[in-house]
Protein backbone atom coordinates (compact mmCIF):
# COMPACT_ATOMS: atom_id res chain seq x y z
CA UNK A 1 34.28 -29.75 65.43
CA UNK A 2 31.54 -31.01 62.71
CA UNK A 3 32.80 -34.49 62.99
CA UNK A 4 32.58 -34.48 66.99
CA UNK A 5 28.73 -33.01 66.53
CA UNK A 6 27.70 -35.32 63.90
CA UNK A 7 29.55 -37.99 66.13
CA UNK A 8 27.90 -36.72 69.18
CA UNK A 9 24.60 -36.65 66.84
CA UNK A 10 25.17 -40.47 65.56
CA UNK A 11 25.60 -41.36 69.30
CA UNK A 12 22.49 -40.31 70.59
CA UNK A 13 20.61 -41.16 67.37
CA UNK A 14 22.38 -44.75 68.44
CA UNK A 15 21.02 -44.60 71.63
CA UNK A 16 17.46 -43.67 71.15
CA UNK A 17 17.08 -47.04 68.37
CA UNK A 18 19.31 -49.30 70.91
CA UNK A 19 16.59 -48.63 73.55
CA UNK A 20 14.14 -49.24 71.28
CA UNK A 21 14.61 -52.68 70.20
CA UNK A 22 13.00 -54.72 73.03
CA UNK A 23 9.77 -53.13 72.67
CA UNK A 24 9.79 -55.44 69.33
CA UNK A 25 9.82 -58.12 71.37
CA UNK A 26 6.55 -57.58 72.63
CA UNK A 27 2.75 -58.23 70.83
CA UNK A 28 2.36 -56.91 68.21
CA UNK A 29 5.95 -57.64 66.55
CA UNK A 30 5.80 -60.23 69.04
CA UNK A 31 9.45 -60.90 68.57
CA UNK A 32 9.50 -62.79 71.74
CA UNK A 33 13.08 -64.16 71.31
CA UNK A 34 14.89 -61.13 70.49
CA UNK A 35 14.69 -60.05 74.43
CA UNK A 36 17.33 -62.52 75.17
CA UNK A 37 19.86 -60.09 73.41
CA UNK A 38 17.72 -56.78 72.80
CA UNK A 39 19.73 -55.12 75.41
CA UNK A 40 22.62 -55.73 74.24
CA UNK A 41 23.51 -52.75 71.71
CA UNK A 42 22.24 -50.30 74.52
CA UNK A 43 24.66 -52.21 77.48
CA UNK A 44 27.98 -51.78 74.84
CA UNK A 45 27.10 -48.16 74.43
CA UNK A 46 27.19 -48.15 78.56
CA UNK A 47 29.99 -50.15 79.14
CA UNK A 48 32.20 -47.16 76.47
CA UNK A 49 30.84 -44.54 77.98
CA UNK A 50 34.10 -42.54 78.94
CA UNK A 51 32.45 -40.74 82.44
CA UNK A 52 29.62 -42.21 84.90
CA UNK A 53 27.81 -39.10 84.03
CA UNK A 54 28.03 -40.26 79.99
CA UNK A 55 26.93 -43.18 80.76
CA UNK A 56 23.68 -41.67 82.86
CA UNK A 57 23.15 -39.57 79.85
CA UNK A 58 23.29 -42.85 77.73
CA UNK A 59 20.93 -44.73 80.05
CA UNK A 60 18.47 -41.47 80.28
CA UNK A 61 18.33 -41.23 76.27
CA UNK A 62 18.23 -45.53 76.40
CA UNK A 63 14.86 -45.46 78.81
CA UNK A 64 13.72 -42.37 76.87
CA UNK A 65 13.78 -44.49 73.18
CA UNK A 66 12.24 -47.28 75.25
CA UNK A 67 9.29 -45.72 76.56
CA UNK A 68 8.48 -43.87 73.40
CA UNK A 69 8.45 -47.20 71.26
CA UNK A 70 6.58 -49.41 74.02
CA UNK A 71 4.02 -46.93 74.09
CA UNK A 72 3.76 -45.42 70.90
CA UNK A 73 0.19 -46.05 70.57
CA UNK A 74 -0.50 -43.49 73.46
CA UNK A 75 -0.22 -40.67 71.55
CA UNK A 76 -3.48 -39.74 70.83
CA UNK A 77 -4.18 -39.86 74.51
CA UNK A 78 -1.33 -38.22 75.96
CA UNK A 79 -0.85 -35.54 72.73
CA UNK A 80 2.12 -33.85 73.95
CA UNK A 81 2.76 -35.42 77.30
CA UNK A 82 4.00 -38.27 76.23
CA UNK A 83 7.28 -36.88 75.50
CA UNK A 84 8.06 -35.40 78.79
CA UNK A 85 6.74 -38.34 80.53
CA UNK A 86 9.22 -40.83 78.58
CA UNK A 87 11.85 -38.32 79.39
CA UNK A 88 10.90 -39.07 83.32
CA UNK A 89 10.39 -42.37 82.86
CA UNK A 90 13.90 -42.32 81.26
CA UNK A 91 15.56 -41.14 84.41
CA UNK A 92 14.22 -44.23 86.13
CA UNK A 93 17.41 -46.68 84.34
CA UNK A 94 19.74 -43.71 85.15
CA UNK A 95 20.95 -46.28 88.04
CA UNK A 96 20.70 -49.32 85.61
CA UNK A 97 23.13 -47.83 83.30
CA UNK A 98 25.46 -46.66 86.21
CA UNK A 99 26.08 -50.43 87.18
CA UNK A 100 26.28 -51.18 83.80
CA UNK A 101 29.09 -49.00 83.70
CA UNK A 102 30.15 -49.65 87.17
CA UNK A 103 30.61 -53.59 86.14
CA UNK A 104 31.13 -54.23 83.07
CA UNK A 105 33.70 -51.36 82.18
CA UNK A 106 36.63 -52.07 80.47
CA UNK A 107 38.17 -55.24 81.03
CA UNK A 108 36.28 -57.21 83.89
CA UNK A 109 37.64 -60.47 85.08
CA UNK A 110 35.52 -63.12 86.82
CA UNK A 111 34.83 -61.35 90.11
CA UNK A 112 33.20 -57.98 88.80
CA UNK A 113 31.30 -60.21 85.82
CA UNK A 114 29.56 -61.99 88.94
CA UNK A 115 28.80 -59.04 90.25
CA UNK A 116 27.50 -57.75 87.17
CA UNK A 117 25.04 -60.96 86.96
CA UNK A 118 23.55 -59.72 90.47
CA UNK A 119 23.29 -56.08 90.12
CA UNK A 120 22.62 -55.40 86.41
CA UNK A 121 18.68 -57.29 86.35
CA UNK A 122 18.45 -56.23 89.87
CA UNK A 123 19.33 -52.36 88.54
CA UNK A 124 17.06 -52.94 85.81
CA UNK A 125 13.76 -54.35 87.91
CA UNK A 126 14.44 -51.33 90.22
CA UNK A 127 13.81 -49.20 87.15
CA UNK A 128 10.52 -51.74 86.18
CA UNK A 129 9.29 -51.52 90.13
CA UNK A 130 9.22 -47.91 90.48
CA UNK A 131 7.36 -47.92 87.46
CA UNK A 132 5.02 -50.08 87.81
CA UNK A 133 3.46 -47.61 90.55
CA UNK A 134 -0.28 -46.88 89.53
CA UNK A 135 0.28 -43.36 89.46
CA UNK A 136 3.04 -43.39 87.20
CA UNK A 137 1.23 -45.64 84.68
CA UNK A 138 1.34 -49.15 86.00
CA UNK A 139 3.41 -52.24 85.32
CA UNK A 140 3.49 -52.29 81.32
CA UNK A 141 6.04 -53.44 79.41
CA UNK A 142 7.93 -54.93 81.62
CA UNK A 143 10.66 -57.00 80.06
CA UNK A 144 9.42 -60.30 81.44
CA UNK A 145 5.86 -59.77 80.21
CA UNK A 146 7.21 -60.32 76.69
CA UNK A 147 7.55 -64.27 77.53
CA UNK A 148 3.96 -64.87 77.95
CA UNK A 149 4.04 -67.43 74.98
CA UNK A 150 7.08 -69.26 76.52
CA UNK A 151 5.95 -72.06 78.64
CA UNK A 152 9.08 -72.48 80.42
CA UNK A 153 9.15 -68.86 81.38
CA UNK A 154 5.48 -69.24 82.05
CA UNK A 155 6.21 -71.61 85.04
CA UNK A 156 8.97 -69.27 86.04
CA UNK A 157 6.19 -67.17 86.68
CA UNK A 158 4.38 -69.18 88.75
CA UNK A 159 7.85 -68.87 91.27
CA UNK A 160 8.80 -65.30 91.60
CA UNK A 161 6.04 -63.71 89.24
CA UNK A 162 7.04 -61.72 86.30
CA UNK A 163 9.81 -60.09 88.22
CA UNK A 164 11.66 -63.15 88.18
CA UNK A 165 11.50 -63.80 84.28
CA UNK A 166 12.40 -59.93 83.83
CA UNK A 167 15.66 -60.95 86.03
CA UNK A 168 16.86 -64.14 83.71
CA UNK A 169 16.27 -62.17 80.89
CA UNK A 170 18.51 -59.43 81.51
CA UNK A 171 20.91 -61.85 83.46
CA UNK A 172 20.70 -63.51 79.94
CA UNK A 173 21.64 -60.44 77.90
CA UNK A 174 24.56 -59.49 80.45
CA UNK A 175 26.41 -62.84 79.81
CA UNK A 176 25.69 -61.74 76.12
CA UNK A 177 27.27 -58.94 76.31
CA UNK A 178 30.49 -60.18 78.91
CA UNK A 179 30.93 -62.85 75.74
CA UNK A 180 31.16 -60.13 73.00
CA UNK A 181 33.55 -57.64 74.89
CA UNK A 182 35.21 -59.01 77.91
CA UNK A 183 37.22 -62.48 77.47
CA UNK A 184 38.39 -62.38 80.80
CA UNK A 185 34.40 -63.14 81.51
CA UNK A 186 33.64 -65.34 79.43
CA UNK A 187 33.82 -68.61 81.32
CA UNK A 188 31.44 -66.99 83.82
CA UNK A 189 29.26 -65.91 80.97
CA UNK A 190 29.01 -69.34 80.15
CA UNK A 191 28.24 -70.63 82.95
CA UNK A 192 25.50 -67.73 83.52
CA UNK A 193 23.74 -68.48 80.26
CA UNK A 194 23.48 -72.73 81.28
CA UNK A 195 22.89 -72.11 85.13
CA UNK A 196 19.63 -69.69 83.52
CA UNK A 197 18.22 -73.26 81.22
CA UNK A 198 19.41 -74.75 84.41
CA UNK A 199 17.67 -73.00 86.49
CA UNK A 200 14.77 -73.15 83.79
CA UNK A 201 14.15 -76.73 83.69
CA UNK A 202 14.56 -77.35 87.53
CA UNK A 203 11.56 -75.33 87.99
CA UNK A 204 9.68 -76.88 84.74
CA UNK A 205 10.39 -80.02 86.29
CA UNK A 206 9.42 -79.92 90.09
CA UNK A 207 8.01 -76.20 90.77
CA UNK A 208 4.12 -77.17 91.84
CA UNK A 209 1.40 -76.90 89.68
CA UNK A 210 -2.00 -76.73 89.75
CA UNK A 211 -4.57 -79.73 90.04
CA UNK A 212 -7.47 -79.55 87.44
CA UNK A 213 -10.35 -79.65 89.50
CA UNK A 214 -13.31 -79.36 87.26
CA UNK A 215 -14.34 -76.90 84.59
CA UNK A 216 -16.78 -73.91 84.23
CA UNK A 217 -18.55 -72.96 80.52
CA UNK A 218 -18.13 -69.48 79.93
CA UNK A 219 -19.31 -67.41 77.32
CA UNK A 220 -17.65 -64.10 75.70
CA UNK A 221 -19.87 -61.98 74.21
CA UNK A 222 -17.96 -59.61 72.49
CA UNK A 223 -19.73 -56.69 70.97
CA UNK A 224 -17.70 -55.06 68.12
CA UNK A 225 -17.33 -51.15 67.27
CA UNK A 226 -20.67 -49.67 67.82
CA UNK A 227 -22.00 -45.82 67.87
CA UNK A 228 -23.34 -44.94 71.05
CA UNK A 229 -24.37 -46.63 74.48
CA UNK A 230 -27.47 -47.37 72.70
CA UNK A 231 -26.47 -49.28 70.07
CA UNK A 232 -23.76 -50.93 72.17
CA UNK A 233 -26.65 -52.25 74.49
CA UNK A 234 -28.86 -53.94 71.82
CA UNK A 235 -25.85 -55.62 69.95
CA UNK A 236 -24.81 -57.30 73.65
CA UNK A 237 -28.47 -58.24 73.95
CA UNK A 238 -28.74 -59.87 70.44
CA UNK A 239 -25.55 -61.76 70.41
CA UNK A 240 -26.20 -62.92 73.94
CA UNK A 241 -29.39 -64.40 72.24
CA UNK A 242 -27.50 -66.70 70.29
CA UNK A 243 -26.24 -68.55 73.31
CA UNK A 244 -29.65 -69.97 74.67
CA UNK A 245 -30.12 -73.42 75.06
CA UNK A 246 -26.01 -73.61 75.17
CA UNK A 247 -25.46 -74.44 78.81
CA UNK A 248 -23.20 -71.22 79.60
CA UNK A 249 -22.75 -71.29 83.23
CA UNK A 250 -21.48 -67.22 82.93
CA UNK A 251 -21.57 -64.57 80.30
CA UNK A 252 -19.23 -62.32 80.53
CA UNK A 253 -19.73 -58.59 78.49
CA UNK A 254 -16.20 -56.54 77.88
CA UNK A 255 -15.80 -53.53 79.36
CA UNK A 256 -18.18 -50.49 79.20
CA UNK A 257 -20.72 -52.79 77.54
CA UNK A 258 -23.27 -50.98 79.57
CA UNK A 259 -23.70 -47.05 79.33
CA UNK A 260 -26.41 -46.77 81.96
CA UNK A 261 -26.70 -47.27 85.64
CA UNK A 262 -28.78 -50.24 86.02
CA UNK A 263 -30.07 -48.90 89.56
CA UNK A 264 -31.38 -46.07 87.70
CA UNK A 265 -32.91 -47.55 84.56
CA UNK A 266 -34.95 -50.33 85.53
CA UNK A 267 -36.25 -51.07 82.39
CA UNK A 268 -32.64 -52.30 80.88
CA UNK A 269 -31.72 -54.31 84.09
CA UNK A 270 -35.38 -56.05 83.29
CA UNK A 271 -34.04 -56.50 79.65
CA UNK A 272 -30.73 -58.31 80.97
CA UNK A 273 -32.57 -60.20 84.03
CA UNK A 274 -35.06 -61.85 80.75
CA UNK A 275 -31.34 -62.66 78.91
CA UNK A 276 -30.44 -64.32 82.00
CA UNK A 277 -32.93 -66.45 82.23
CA UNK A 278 -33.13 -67.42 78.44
CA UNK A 279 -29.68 -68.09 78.37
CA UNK A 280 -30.34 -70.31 81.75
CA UNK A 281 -26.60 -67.95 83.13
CA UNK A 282 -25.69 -64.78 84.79
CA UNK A 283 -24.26 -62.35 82.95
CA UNK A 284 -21.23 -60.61 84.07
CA UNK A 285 -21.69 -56.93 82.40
CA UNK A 286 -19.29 -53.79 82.43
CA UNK A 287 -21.54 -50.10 83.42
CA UNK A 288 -19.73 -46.89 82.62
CA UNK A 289 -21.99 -44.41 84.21
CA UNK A 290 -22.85 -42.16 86.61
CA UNK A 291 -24.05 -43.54 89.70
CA UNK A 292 -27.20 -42.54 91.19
CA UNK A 293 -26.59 -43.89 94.69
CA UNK A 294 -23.36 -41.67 95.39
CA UNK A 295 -21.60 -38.77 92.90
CA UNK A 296 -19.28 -39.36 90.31
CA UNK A 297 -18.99 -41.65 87.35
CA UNK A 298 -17.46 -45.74 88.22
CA UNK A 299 -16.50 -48.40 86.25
CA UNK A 300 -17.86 -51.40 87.63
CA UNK A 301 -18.42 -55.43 87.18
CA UNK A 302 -22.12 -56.12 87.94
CA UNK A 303 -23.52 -59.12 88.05
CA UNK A 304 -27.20 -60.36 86.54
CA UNK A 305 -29.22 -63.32 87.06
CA UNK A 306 -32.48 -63.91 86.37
CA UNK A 307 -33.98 -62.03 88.74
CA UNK A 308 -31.79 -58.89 88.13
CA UNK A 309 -29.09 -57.56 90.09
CA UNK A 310 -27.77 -59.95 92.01
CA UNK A 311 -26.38 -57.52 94.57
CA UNK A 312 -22.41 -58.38 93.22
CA UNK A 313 -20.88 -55.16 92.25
CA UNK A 314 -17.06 -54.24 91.55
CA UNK A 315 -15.82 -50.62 91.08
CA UNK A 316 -12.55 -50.59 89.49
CA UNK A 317 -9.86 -49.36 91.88
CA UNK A 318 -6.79 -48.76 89.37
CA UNK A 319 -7.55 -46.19 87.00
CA UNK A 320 -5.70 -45.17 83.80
CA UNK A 321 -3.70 -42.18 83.94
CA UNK A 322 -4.87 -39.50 81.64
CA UNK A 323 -7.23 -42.26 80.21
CA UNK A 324 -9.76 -42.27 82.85
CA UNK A 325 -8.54 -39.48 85.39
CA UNK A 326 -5.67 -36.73 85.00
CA UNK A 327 -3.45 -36.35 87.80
CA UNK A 328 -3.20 -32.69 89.14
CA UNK A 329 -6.49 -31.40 86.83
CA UNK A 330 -6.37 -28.14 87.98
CA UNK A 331 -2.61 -27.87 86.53
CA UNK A 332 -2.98 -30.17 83.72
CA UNK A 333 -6.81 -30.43 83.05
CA UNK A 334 -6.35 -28.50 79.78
CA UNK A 335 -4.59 -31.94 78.53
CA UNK A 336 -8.41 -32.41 76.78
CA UNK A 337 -8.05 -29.36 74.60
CA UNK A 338 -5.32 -31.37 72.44
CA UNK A 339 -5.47 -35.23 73.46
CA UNK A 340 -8.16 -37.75 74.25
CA UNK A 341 -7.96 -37.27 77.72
CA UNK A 342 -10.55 -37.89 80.50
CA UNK A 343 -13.29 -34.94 80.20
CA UNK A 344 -13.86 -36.17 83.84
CA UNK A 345 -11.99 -38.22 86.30
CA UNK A 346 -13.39 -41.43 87.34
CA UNK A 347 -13.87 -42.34 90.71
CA UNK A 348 -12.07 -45.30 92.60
CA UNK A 349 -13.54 -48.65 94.19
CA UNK A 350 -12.12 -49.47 97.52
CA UNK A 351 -11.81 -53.29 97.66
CA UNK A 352 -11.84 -56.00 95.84
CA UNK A 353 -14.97 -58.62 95.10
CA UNK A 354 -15.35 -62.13 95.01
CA UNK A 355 -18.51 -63.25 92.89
CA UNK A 356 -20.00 -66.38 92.17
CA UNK A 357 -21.27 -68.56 89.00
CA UNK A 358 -22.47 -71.91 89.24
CA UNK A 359 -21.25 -72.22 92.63
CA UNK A 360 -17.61 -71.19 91.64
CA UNK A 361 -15.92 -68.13 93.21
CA UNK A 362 -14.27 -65.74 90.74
CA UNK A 363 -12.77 -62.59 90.82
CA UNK A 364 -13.43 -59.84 88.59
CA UNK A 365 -10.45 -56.97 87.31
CA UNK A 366 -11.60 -54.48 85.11
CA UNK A 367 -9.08 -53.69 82.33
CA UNK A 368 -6.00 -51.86 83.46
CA UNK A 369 -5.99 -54.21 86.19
CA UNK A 370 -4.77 -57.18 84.27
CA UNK A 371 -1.23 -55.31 84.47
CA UNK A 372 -0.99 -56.01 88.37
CA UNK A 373 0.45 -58.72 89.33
CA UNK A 374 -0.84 -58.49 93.04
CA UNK A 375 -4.22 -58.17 92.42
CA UNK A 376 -4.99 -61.37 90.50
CA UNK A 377 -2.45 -62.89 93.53
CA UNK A 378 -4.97 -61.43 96.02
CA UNK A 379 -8.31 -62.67 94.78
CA UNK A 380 -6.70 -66.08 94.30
CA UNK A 381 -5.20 -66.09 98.00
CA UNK A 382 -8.94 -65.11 98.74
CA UNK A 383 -10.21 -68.48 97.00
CA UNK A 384 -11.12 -67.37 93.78
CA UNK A 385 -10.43 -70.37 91.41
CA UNK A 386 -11.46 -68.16 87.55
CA UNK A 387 -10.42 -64.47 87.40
CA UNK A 388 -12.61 -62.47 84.95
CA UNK A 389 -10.95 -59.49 83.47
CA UNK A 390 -13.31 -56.88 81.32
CA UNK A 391 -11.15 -54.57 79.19
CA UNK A 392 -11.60 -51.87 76.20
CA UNK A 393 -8.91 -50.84 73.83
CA UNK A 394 -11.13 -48.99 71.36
CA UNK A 395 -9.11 -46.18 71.29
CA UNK A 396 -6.58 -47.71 70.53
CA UNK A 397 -8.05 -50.27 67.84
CA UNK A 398 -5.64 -50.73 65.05
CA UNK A 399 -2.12 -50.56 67.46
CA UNK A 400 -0.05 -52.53 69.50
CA UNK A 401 -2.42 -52.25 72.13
CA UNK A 402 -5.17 -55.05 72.06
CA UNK A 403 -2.68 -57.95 71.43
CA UNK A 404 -0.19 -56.49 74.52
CA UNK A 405 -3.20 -56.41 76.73
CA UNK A 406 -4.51 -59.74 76.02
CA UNK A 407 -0.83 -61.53 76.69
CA UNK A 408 -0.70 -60.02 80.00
CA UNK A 409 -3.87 -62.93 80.43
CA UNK A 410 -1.19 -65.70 80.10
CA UNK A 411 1.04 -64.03 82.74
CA UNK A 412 -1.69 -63.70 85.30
CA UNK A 413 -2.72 -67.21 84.84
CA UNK A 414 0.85 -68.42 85.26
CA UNK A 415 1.47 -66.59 88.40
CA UNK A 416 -1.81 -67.54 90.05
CA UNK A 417 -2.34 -71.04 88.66
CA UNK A 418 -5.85 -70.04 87.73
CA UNK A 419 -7.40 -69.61 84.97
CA UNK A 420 -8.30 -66.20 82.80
CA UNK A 421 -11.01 -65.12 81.31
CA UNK A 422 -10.09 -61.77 79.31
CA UNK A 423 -13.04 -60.69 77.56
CA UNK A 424 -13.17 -57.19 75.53
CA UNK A 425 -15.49 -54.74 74.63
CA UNK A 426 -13.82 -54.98 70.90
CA UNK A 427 -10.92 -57.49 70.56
CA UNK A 428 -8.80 -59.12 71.61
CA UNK A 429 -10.87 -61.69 73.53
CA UNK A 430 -9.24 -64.75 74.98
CA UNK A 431 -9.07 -67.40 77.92
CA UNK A 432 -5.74 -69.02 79.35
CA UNK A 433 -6.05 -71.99 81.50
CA UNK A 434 -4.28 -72.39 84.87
CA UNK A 435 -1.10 -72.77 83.39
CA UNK A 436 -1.12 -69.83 81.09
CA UNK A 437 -1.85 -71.54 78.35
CA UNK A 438 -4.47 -70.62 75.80
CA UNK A 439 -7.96 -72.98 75.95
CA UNK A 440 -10.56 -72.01 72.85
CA UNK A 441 -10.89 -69.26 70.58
CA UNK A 442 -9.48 -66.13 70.09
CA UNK A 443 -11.53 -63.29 68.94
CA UNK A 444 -9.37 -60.74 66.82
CA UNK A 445 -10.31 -57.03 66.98
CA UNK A 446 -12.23 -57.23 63.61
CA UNK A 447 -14.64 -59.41 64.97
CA UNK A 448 -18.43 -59.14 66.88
CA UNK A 449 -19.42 -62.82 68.20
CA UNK A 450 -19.99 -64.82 70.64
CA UNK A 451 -17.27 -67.61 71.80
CA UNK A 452 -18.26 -70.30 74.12
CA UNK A 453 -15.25 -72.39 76.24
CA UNK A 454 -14.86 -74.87 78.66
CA UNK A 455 -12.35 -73.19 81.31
CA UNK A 456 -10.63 -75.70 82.77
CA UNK A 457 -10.84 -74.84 86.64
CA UNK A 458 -7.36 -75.97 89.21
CA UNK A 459 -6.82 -75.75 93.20
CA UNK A 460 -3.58 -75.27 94.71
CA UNK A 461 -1.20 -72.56 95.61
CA UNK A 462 1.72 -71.54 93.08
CA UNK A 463 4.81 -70.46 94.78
CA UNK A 464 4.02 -66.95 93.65
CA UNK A 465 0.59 -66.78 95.69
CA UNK A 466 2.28 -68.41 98.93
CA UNK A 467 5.24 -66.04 99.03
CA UNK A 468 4.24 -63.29 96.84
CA UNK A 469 6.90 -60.57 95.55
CA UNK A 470 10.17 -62.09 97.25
CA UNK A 471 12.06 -60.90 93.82
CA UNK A 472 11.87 -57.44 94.01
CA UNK A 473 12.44 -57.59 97.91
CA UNK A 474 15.66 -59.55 97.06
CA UNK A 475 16.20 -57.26 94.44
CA UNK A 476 16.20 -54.49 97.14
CA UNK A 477 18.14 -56.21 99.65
CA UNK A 478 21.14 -56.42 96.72
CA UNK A 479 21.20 -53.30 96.05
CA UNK A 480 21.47 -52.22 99.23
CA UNK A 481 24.06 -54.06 100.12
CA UNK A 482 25.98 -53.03 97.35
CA UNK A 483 25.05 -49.61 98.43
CA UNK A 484 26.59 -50.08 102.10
CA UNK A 485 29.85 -51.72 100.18
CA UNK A 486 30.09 -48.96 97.34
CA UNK A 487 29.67 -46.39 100.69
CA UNK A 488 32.43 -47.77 102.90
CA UNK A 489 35.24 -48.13 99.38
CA UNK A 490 34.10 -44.44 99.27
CA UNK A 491 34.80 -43.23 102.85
CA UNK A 492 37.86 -45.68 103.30
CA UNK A 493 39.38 -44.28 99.83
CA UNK A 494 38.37 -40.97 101.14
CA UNK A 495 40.71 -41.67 104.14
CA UNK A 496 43.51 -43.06 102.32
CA UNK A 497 43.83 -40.03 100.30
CA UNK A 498 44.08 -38.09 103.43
CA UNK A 499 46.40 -39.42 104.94
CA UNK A 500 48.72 -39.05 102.03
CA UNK A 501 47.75 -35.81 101.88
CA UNK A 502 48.90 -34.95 105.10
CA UNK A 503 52.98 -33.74 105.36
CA UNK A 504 55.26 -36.00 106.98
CA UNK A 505 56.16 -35.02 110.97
CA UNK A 506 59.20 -32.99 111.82
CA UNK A 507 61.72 -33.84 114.03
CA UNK A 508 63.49 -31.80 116.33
């Protein structure tokens, strides 16, 4: 009986690491390689499982490890909720570990291993999708995200989006694992693994891409750890200083910069409409307030020129679980007693912005936002040819957290073939050109400066922006065909049995 518990224990000990591993390929480990296989241990734990219902239990305890490793650095937010949330979010690969199962199993031969290639990734997006809903904490993490320094997955992006890098990745891994346990499968496995660098170069080779058109000198004016909305005011102002006379065509501030609503203190939109016009740029600032023109406390992208506000104004429309509101407050509100949870819930913008600098059209995202893959498609369907994105991971200084946001830069970039400006309250700051690819400095999280690029501007349409999310619908339209097939082996099995079953006529 011990040996079956400790077994039992060793299992799910097993488990929990095996779903850990691909959160090391993401920033910070940054181990961007290891998600070609880092599914592997967990899919040969799933493919033994000796019931369905182990291998649901396997998949649950899999997505559970997962979720507590990619966002470890939560926990002084969430306190004690992120454990019962990773156990939800672990139900969500429940059906990814079924197919798993369902395909792989024993000894597969050609025709289940090519089934396997179309229903695990499209199992495991499923799982990504449903997650990626705002209210359930947005699209981080997701497997395909930890490419963002690849350029050949980069242009996969700029074809099917993220979701479609996710997919090859996890095809990738299921040929993987067909190789190491199933040698009926392995000529299909072989072929999956050169069709993917196939399919990879075919789109690195004649997938459009954008057409530099021009370029646009922005400045990030990154402010450091201060004390207070006070302090965090005058160190913008005095490193925005340093940039007169340097031909910035925008500033941009991270976000929260500004404590204050500018409508209701005169005196410090006065202050920024004099940095305007000694810096000869508008300045693209981040206010954190409460508003005095309706109730309730907005983040929001304003833009100053030189003769103050310029009438521009975003209010951030995706909020941060927990972070910024908490879902249910009257049930859960007493998450502040024992977390760093929203004291109050923000309130929610209702549309989108386009702004202007120079004469170009950009479109600000505020933070969070960065994660969404169709809002950066929107604004750039809308014209915008720079996306601005303000973001603060203060909290979360010395974590994962500041180097995962600022890859998700790259991604956006990729997918809308427009460049990125991510600038941050703190670090990391950085700009990606329309390609994903990184143009000037990088500002680490131990710095306060200034850093001044030339942002290469493009026109065009990436595949991704002319036919949007046509992965995950695909993705849906597999599995619910397989659905409608797995349904009518069921009912015609069903009816076979029955009609054994039923005793043979008499005769008379």
């Amino acid at each position: 009986m011990r040996t079956v518990l400790a077994s039992r224990a060793g299992r799910t000990v097993l488990t929990l690491l095996a779903g850990a591993v691909p959160a090391l390929a993401f920033p910070a480990p940054s181990l961007w390689w290891l998600a070609y296989v880092a599914l592997v241990p967990w899919m040969l734990l799933l493919r033994t499982a000796r019931t369905a219902r182990a291998a649901a239990f396997t998949a649950w305890l899999g997505g559970v490890g997962l979720t507590l490793a990619m966002h470890h650095w939560l926990l002084p937010s969430l306190h004690v909720f992120l454990v019962p949330l990773a156990a939800l979010f672990g139900l969500l690969y429940v059906p990814w570990g079924w197919l798993v199962r369902r395909t792989l199993h024993g000894r597969p031969g050609g025709a289940r291993f090519a089934a396997a290639v179309a229903l695990v990734p499209s199992g495991w997006l499923l799982a990504e999708m449903v997650r990626s809903w705002e209210y359930l904490g947005g699209p981080w993490g997701l497997l395909g995200a930890s490419q963002w320094q690849v350029p050949a997955a980069l242009r996969l992006t700029s074809v099917g989006g993220v979701w479609l890098v996710s997919f090859a990745v996890v095809a990738v891994n299921t040929a993987v694992t067909a190789l190491v346990t199933a040698p009926r499968a392995r000529v299909g496995a072989v072929v999956t693994l050169v069709g993917t660098a196939v399919l990879a170069s075919a789109v690195w080779m004649w997938a459009p891409t954008p057409h530099r058109s021009g370029e646009l000198r922005v400045a990030i004016v990154q402010i450091g750890e201060t004390d207070g909305a006070a302090r965090r005011f005058a160190q913008g102002e005095r490193l925005t200083r340093r940039l007169a006379g340097g031909g910035a065509d925008l500033i941009v501030w991270g976000e929260s910069s500004v404590g204050y609503d500018l409508m209701h203190h005169p005196r410090l939109e006065r202050r920024l409409a004099a940095l305007s016009r000694e810096t000869g740029a508008p300045l693209l600032v981040n206010v954190d307030a409460r508003r005095s023109d309706r109730p309730g406390i907005y983040k929001s992208s304003v833009l100053v020129d030189g003769q103050g506000l310029a009438g521009q104004r975003y209010d951030k429309m995706r909020l941060v679980p927990f972070g910024e509101y908490i879902p249910a407050r009257s049930l859960l509100g007493w998450a502040t007693s024992v977390g760093r949870a929203a004291g109050e819930d923000r309130h929610r913008g209702t549309r989108q912005v386009m702004m202007r600098a120079d004469g170009v059209p950009f479109g600000p995202l505020i933070c969070f936002e960065t994660a969404f893959p169709d809002m950066s498609r929107q604004l750039t369907a809308r014209g915008a040819r720079l996306l601005v994105a303000q973001s603060s991971t203060s909290t979360f200084q010395h974590t994962w957290a500041p180097e995962q946001h600022a890859s998700l830069a790259a991604l956006r970039a990729a997918e809308a073939g427009r460049p990125v400006v991510h600038a941050t309250l703190t670090g990391i700051s950085a700009v990606h050109g329309p390609l994903g690819e990184p143009v000037g400095a990088r500002l680490g999280t131990d710095r306060s400066a200034v850093s001044v690029t030339e942002v290469p501007l493009a026109s065009g349409t990436t595949w991704y922006v002319r036919f949007g999310d046509w992965v995950p619908r695909l993705v849906l339209a597999v599995l619910g065909g397989f659905a409608v097939f797995e349904g009518v082996r069921v009912l015609r099995d069903r009816g076979v049995r029955r009609r054994v079953a039923l005793p043979a006529p008499v005769r008379r």
